[in-house]
C-alpha atoms as a PDB file:
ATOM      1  CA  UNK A   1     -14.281 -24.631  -7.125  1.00  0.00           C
ATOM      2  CA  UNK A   2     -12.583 -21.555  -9.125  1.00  0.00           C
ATOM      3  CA  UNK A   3     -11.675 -18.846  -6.209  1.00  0.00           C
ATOM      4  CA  UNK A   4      -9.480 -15.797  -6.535  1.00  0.00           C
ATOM      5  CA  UNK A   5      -7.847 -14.109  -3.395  1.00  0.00           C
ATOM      6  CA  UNK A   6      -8.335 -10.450  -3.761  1.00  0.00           C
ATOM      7  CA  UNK A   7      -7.982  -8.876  -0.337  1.00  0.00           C
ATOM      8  CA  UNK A   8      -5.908 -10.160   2.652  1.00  0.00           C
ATOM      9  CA  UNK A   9      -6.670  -8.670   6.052  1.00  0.00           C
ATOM     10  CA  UNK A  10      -5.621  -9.314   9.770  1.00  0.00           C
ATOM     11  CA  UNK A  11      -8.622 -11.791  10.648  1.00  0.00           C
ATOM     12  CA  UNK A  12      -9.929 -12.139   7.548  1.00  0.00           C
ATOM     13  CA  UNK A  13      -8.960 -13.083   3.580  1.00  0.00           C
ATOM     14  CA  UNK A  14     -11.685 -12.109   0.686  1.00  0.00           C
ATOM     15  CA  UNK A  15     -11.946 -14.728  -1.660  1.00  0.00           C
ATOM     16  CA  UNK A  16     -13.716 -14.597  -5.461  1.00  0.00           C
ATOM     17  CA  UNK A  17     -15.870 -16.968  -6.454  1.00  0.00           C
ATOM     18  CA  UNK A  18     -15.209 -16.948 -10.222  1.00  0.00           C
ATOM     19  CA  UNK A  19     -17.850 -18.999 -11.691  1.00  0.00           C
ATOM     20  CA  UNK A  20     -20.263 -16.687 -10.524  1.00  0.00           C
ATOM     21  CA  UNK A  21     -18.345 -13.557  -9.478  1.00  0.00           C
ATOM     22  CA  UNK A  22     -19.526 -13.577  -6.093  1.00  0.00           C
ATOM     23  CA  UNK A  23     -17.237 -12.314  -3.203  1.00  0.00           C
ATOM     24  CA  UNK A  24     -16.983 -13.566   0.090  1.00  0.00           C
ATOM     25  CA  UNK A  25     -14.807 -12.886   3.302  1.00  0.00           C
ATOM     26  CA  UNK A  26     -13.432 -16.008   5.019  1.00  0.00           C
ATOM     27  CA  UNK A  27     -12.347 -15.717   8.412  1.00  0.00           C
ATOM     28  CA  UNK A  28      -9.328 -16.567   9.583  1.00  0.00           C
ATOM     29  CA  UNK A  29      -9.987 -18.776  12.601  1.00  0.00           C
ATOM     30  CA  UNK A  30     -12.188 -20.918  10.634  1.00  0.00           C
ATOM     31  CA  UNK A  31      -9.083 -22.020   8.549  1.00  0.00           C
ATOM     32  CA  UNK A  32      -7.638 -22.373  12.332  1.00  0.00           C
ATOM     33  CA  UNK A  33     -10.286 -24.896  13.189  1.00  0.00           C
ATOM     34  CA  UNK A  34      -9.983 -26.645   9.501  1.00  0.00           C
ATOM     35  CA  UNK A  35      -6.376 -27.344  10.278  1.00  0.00           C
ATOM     36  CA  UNK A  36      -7.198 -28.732  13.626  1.00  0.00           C
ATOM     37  CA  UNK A  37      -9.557 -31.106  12.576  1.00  0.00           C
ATOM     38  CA  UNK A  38      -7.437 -32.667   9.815  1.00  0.00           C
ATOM     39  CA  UNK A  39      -4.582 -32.830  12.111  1.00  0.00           C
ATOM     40  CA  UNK A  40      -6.810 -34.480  14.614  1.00  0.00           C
ATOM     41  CA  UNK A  41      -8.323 -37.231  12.173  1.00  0.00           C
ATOM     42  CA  UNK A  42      -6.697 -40.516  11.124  1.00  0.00           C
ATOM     43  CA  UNK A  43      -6.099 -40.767   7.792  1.00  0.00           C
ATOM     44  CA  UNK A  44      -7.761 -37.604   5.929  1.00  0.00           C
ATOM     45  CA  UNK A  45     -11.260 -35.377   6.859  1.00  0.00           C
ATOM     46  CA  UNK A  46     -14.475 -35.978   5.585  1.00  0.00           C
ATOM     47  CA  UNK A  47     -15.468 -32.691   3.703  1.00  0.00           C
ATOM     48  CA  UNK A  48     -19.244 -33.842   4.106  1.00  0.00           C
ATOM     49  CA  UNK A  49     -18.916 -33.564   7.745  1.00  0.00           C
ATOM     50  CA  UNK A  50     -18.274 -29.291   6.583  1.00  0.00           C
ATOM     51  CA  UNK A  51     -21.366 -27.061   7.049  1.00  0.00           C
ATOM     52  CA  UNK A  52     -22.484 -26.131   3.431  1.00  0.00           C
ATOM     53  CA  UNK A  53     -21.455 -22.908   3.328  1.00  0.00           C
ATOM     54  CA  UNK A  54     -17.831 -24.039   4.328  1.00  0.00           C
ATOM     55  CA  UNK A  55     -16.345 -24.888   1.161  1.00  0.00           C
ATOM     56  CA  UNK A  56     -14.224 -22.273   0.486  1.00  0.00           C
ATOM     57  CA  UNK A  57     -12.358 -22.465   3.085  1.00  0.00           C
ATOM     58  CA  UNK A  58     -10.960 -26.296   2.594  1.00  0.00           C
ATOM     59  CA  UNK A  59     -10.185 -25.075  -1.270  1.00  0.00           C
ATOM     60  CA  UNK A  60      -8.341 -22.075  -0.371  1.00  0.00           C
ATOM     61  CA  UNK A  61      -6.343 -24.242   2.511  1.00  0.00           C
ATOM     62  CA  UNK A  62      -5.376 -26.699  -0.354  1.00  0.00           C
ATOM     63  CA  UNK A  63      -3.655 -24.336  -2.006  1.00  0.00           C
ATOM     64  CA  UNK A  64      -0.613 -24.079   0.535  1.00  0.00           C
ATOM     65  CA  UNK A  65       1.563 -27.645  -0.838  1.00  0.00           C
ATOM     66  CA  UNK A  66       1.030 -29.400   3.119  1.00  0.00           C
ATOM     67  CA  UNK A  67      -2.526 -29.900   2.114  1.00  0.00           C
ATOM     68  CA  UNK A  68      -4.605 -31.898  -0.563  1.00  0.00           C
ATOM     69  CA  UNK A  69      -8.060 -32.408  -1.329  1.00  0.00           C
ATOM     70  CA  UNK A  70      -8.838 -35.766  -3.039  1.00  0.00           C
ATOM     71  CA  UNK A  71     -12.198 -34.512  -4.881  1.00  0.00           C
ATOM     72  CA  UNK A  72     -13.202 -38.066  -5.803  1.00  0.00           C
ATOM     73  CA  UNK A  73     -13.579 -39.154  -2.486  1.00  0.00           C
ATOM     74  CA  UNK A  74     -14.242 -35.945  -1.025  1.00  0.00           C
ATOM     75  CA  UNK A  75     -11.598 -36.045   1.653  1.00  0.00           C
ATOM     76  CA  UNK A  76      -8.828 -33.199   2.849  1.00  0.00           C
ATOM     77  CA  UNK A  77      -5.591 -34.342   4.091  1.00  0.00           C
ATOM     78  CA  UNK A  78      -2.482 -32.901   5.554  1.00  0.00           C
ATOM     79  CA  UNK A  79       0.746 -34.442   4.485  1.00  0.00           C
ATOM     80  CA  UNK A  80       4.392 -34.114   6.229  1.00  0.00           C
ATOM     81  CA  UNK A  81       6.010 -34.029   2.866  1.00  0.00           C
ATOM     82  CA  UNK A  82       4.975 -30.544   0.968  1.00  0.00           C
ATOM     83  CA  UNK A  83       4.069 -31.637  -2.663  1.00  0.00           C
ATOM     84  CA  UNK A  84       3.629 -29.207  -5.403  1.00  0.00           C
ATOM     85  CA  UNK A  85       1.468 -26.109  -4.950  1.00  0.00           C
ATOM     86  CA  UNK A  86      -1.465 -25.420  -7.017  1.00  0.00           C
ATOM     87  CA  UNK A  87      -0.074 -21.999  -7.572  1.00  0.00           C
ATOM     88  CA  UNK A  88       2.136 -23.483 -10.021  1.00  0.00           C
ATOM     89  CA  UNK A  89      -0.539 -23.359 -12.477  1.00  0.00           C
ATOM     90  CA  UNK A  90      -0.973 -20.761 -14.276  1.00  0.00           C
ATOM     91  CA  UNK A  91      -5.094 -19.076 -14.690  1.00  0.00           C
ATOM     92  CA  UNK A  92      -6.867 -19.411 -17.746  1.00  0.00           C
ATOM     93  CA  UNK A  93      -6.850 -15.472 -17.548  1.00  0.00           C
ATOM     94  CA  UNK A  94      -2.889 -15.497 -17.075  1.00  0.00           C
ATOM     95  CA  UNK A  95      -2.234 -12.984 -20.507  1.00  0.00           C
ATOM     96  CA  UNK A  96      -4.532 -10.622 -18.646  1.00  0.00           C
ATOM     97  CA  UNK A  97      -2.063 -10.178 -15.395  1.00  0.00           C
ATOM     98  CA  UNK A  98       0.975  -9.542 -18.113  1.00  0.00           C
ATOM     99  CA  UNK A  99       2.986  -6.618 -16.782  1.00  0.00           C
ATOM    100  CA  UNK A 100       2.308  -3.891 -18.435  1.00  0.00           C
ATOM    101  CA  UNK A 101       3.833   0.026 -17.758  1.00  0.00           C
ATOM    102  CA  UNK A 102       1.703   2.089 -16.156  1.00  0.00           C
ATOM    103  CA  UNK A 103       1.180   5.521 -17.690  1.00  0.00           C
ATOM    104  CA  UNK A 104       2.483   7.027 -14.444  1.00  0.00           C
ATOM    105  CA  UNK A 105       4.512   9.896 -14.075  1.00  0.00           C
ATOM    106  CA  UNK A 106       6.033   8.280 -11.094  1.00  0.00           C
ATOM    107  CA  UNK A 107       6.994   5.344 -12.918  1.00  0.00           C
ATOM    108  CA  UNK A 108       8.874   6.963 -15.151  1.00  0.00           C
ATOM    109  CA  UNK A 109      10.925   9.439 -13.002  1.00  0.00           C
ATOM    110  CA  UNK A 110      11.436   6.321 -10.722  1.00  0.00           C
ATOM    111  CA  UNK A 111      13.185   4.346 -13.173  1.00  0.00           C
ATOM    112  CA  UNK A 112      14.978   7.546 -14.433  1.00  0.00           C
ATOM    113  CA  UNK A 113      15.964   8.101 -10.512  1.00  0.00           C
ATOM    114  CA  UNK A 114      16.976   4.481  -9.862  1.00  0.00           C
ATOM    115  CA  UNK A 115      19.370   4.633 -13.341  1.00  0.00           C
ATOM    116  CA  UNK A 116      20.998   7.354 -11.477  1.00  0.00           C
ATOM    117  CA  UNK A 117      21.035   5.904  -8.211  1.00  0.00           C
ATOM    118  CA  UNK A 118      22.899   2.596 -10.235  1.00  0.00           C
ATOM    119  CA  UNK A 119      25.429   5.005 -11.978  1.00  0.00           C
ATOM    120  CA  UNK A 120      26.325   7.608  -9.172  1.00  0.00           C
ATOM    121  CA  UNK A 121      27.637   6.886  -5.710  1.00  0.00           C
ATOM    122  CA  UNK A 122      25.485   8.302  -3.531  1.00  0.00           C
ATOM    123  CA  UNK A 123      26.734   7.786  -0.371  1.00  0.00           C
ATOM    124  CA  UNK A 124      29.225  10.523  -1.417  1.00  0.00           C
ATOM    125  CA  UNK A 125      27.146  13.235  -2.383  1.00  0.00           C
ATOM    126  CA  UNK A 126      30.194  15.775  -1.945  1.00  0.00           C
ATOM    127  CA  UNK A 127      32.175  13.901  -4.583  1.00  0.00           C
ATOM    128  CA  UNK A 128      29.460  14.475  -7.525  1.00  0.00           C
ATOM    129  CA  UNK A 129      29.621  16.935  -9.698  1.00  0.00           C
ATOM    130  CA  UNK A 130      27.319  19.899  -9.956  1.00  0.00           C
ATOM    131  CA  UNK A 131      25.732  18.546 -13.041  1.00  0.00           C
ATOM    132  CA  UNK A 132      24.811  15.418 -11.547  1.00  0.00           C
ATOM    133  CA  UNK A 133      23.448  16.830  -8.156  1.00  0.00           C
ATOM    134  CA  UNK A 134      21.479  19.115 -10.350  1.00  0.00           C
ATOM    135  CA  UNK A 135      19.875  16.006 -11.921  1.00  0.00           C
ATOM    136  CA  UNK A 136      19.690  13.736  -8.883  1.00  0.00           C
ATOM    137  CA  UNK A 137      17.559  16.499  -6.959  1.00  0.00           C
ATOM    138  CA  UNK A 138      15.623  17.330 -10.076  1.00  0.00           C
ATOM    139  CA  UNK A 139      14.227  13.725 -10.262  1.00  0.00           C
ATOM    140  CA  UNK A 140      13.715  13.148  -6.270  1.00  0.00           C
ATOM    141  CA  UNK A 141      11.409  16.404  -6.284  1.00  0.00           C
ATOM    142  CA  UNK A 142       9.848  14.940  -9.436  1.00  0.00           C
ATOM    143  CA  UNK A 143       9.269  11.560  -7.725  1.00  0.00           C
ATOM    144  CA  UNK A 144       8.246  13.138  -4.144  1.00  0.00           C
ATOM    145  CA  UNK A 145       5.361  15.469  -5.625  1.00  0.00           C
ATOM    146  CA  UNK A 146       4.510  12.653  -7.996  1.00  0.00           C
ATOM    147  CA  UNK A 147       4.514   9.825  -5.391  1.00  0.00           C
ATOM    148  CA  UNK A 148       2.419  11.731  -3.421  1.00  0.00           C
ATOM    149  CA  UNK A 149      -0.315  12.278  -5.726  1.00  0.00           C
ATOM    150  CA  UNK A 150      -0.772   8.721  -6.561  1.00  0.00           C
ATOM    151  CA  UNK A 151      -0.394   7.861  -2.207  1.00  0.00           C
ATOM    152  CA  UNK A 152      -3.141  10.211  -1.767  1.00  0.00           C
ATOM    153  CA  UNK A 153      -5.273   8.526  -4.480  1.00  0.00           C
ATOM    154  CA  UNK A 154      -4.356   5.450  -2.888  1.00  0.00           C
ATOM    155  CA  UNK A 155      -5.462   6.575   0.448  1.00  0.00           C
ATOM    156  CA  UNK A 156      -8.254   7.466  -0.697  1.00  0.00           C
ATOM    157  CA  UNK A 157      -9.336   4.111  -1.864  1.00  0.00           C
ATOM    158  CA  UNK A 158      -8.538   2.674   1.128  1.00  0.00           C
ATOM    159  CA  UNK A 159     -10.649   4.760   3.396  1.00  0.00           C
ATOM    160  CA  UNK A 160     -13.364   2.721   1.777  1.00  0.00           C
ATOM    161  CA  UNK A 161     -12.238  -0.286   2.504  1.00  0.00           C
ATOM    162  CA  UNK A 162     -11.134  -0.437   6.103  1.00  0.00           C
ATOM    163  CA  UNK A 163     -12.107   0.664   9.486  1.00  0.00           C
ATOM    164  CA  UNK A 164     -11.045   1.919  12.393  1.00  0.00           C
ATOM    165  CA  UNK A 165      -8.965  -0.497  14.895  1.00  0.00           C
ATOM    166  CA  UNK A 166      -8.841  -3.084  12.130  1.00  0.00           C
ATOM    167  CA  UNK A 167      -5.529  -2.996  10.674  1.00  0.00           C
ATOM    168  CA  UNK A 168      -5.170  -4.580   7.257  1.00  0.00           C
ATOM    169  CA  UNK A 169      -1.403  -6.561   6.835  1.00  0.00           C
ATOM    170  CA  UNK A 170      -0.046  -7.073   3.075  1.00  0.00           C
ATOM    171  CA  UNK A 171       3.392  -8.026   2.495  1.00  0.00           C
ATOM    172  CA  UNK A 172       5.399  -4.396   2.939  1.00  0.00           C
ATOM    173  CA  UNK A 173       3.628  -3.160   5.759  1.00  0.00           C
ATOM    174  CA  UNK A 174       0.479  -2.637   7.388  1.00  0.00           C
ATOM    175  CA  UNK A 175      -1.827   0.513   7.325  1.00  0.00           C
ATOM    176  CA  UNK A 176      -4.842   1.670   9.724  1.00  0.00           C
ATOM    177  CA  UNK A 177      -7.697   3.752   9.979  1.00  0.00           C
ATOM    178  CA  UNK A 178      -7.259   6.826  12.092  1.00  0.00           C
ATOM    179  CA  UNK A 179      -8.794   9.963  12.559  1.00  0.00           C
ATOM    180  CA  UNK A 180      -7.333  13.901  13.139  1.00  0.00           C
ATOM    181  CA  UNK A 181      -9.032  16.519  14.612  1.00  0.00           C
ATOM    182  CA  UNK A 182      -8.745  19.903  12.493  1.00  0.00           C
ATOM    183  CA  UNK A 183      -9.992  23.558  14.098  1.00  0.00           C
ATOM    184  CA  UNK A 184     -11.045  26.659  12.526  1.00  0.00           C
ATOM    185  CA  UNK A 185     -12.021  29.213  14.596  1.00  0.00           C
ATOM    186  CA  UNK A 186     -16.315  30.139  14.198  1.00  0.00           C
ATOM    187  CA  UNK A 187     -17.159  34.253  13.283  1.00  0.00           C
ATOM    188  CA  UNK A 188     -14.117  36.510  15.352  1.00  0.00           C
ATOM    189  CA  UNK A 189     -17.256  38.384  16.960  1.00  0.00           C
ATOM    190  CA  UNK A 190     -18.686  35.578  18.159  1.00  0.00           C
ATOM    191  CA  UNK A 191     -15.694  33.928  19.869  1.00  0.00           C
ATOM    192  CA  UNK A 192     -14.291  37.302  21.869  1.00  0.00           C
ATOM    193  CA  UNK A 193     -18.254  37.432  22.526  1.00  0.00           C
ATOM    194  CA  UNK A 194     -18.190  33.995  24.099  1.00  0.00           C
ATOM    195  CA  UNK A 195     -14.680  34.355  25.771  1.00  0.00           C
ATOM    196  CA  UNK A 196     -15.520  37.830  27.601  1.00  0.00           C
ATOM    197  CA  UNK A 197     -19.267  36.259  29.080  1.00  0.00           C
ATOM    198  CA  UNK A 198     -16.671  33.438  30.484  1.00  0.00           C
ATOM    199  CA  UNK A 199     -14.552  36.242  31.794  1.00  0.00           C
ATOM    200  CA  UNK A 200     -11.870  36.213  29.333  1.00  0.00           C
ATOM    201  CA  UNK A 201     -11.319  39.963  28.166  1.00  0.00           C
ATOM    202  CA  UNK A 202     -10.512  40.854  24.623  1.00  0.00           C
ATOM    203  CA  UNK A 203      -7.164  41.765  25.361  1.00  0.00           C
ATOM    204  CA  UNK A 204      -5.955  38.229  26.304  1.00  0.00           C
ATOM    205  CA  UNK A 205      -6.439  36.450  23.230  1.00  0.00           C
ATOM    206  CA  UNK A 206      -6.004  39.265  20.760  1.00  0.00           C
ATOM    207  CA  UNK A 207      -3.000  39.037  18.551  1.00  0.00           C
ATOM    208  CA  UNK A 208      -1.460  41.231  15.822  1.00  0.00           C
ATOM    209  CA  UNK A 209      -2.375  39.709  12.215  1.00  0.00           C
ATOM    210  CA  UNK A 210       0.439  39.912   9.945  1.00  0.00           C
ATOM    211  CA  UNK A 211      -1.811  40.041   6.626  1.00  0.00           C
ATOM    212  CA  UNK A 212      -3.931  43.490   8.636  1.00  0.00           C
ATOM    213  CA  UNK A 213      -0.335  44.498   9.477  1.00  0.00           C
ATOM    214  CA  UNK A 214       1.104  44.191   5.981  1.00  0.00           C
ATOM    215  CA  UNK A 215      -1.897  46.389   4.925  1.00  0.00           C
ATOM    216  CA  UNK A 216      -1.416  48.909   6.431  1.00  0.00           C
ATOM    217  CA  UNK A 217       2.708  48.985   5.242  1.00  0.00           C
ATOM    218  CA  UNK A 218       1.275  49.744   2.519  1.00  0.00           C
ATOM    219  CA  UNK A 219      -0.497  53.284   3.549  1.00  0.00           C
ATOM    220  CA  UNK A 220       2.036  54.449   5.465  1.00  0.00           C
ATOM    221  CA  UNK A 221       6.067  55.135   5.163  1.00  0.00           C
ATOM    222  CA  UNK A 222       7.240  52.493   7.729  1.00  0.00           C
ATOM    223  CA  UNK A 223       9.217  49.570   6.630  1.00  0.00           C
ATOM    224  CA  UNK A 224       8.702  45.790   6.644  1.00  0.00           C
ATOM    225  CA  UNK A 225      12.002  45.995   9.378  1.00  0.00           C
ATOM    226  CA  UNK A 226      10.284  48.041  11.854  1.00  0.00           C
ATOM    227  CA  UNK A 227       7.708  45.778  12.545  1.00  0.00           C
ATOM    228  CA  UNK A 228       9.688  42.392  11.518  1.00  0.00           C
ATOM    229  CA  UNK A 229      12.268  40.356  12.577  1.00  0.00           C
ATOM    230  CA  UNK A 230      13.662  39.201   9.098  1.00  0.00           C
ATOM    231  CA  UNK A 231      15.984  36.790   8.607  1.00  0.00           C
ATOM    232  CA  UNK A 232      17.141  35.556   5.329  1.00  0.00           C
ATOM    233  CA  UNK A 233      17.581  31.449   4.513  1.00  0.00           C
ATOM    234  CA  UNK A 234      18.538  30.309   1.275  1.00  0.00           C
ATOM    235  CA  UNK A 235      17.538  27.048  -0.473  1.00  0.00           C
ATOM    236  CA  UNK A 236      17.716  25.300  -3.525  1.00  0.00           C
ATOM    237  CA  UNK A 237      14.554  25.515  -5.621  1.00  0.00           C
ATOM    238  CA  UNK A 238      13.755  23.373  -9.266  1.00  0.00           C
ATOM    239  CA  UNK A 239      13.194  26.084 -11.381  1.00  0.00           C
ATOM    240  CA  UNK A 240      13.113  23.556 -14.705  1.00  0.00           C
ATOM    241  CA  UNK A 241      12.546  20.601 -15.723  1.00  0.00           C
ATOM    242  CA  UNK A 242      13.743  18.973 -19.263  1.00  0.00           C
ATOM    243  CA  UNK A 243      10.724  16.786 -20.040  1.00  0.00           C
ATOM    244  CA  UNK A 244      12.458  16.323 -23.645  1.00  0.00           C
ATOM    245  CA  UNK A 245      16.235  14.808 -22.395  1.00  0.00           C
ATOM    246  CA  UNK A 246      14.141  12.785 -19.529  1.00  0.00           C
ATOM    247  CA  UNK A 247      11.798  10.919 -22.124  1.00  0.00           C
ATOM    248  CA  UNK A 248      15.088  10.170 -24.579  1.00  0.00           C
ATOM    249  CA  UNK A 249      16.874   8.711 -21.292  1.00  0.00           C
ATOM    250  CA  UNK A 250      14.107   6.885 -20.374  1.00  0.00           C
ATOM    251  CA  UNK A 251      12.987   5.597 -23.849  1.00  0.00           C
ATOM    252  CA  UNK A 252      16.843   4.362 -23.811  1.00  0.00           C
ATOM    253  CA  UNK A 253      16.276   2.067 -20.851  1.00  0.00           C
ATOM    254  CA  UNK A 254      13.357   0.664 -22.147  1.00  0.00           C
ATOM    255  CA  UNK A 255      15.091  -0.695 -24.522  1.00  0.00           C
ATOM    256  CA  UNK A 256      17.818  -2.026 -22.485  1.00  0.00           C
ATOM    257  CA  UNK A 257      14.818  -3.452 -20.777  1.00  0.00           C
ATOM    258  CA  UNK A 258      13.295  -5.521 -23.454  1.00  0.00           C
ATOM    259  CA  UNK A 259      16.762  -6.273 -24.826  1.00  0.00           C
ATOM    260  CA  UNK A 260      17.285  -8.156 -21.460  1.00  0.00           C
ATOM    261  CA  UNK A 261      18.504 -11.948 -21.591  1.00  0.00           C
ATOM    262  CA  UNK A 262      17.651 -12.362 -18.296  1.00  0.00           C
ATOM    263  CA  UNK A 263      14.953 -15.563 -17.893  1.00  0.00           C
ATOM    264  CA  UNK A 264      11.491 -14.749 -17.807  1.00  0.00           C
ATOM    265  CA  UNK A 265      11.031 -17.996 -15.423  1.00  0.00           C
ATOM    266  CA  UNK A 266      13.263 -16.764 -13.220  1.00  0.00           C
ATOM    267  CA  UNK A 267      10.875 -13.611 -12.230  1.00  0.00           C
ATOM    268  CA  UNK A 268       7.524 -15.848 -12.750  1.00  0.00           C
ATOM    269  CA  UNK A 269       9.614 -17.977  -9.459  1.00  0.00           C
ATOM    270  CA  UNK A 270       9.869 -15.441  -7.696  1.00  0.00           C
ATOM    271  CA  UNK A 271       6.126 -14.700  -7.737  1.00  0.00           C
ATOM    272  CA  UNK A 272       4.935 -17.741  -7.156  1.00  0.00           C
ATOM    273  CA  UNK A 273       7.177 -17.956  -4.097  1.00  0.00           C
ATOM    274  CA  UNK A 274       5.696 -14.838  -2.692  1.00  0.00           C
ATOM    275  CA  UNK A 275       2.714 -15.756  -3.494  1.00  0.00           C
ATOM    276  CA  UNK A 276       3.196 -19.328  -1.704  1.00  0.00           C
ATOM    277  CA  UNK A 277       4.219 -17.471   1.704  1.00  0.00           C
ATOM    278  CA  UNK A 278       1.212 -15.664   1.297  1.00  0.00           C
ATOM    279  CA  UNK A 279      -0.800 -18.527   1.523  1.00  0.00           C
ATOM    280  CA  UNK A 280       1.332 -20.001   4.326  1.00  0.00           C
ATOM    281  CA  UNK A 281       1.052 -17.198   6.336  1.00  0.00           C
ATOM    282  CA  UNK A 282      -3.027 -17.323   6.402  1.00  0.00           C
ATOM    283  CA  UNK A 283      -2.131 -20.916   7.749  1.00  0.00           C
ATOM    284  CA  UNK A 284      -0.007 -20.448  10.358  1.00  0.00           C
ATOM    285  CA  UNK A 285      -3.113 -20.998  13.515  1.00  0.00           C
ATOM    286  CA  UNK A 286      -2.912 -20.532  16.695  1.00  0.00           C
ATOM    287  CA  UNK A 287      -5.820 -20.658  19.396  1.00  0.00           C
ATOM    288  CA  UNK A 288      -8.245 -23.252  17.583  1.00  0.00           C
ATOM    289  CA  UNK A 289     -11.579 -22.142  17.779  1.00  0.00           C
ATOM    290  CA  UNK A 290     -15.182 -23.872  16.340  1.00  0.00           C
ATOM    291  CA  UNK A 291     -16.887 -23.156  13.561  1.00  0.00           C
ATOM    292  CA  UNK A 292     -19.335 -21.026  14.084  1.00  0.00           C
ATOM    293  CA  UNK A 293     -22.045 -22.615  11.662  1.00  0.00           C
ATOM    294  CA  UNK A 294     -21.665 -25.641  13.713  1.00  0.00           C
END
């Protein structure tokens, strides 16, 4: 059976089907219940002894190296010694998940800001110059209104996908469905109308509105002082940004990039091992429970 993993939640994992597209959520206290019946047979399971629609969930489960499914004979078992991991091979669509860069403003000012990061010590802001301050905060308010577009995006996205008091886990963090409450007040006529049948007069929830106030500054001689307190803060504002000097910079780490000599196996490790305690986190059961189709 050819699955894909494409969505891992708290109770839950949604699997692929490949051959036929399909996708299905497999709950995580079946796997429980999988793991507790090969434990609890002698030699290896009997897959027949699965309800029909079950067979996801021993092929998924043989993917973490502590189990193995001998098709032939049709039989799961759960060995003491982990032996290789199926993850090891690589999908027949493998030069479609190539890395590619991402035509993302954030992406680029991110690697401009972490080149910066690497050359400037920045736990001593006070000992940079001007010049490079200048260019550090330049790229952090690039990155901050950036990152935030693409969040929001993300967000967005996600509100489709979850629901409220299910929290979905991934491997930085965890995110949840929540709700705010925003007011805006209904017609000013109608709510002083309202307030003063409830015997709230007028005069207790009136207040002076600075845009009517700075009207009427404008007919008359008084000045913005006799009816403000002002008080002046200064701040540091971007008022440019040279797109031209950022692309040459960061066109000049690309090519540091593919110059690299670093191993190419080295980073495909590293994914598969993330991607192995992935799978052995879905494993890790605790209060068996029975399969429901059973």
């Amino acid at each position: 059976m050819s699955i894909q993993i494409t969505d891992v939640q708290e109770h839950r994992i949604v699997i692929e089907l490949l051959d036929s597209g399909e996708k299905r959520p497999l709950q995580r206290e079946q796997f429980e219940t999988l793991a507790r019946r090969i434990g609890d047979a002698t030699d290896a399971f009997d897959l027949e002894r699965l309800p029909s629609d079950a067979d996801p969930y021993p092929a998924v489960l043989s993917l973490h190296p502590r189990f193995e499914i001998d098709e032939r004979e049709g039989l799961i078992h759960e060995s003491d010694e982990p032996g290789p991991s199926r993850l090891v091979q690589a999908p027949e669509t493998e030069t479609e998940r190539e890395r590619t860069e991402p035509d993302l403003a954030v992406y680029a000012d991110t690697l401009l800001l972490t080149d910066a990061l690497e050359r400037h010590d920045v736990t001593d802001l006070s000992g940079l110059e001007t010049a490079t301050l200048v260019n550090l905060y330049t790229l952090l308010s690039d990155v901050q209104r950036n990152a935030d577009d693409l969040r929001q995006d993300v967000a967005d996205i996600l509100l489709e996908r979850i629901h409220h008091d299910q929290p979905i886990h991934a491997q930085f963090g965890s995110v949840q469905r929540t709700s705010r409450e925003y007011r805006s007040l209904r017609d000013e006529e109608d709510v002083l109308t309202t307030l003063e049948d409830a015997g709230i007069p007028r005069e207790r929830v009136t207040s002076v509105d600075s845009s009517k106030v700075d009207e009427a500054l404008e007919v008359t001689e008084l000045r913005p002082s006799d009816v403000y307190e002002i008080e002046d803060r200064e701040y540091v504002r971007k008022t440019d940004v040279d797109e031209e000097h950022k692309e040459t910079r960061l066109q000049g780490l690309k090519d540091q990039l593919a110059a690299s000599d670093d191993p190419e196996a080295a980073e495909l490790r590293e994914e598969i091992d993330e991607l192995e305690a992935r799978i052995e986190d879905l494993t890790e059961f605790s209060s068996p429970q029975e399969f429901h189709a059973e």
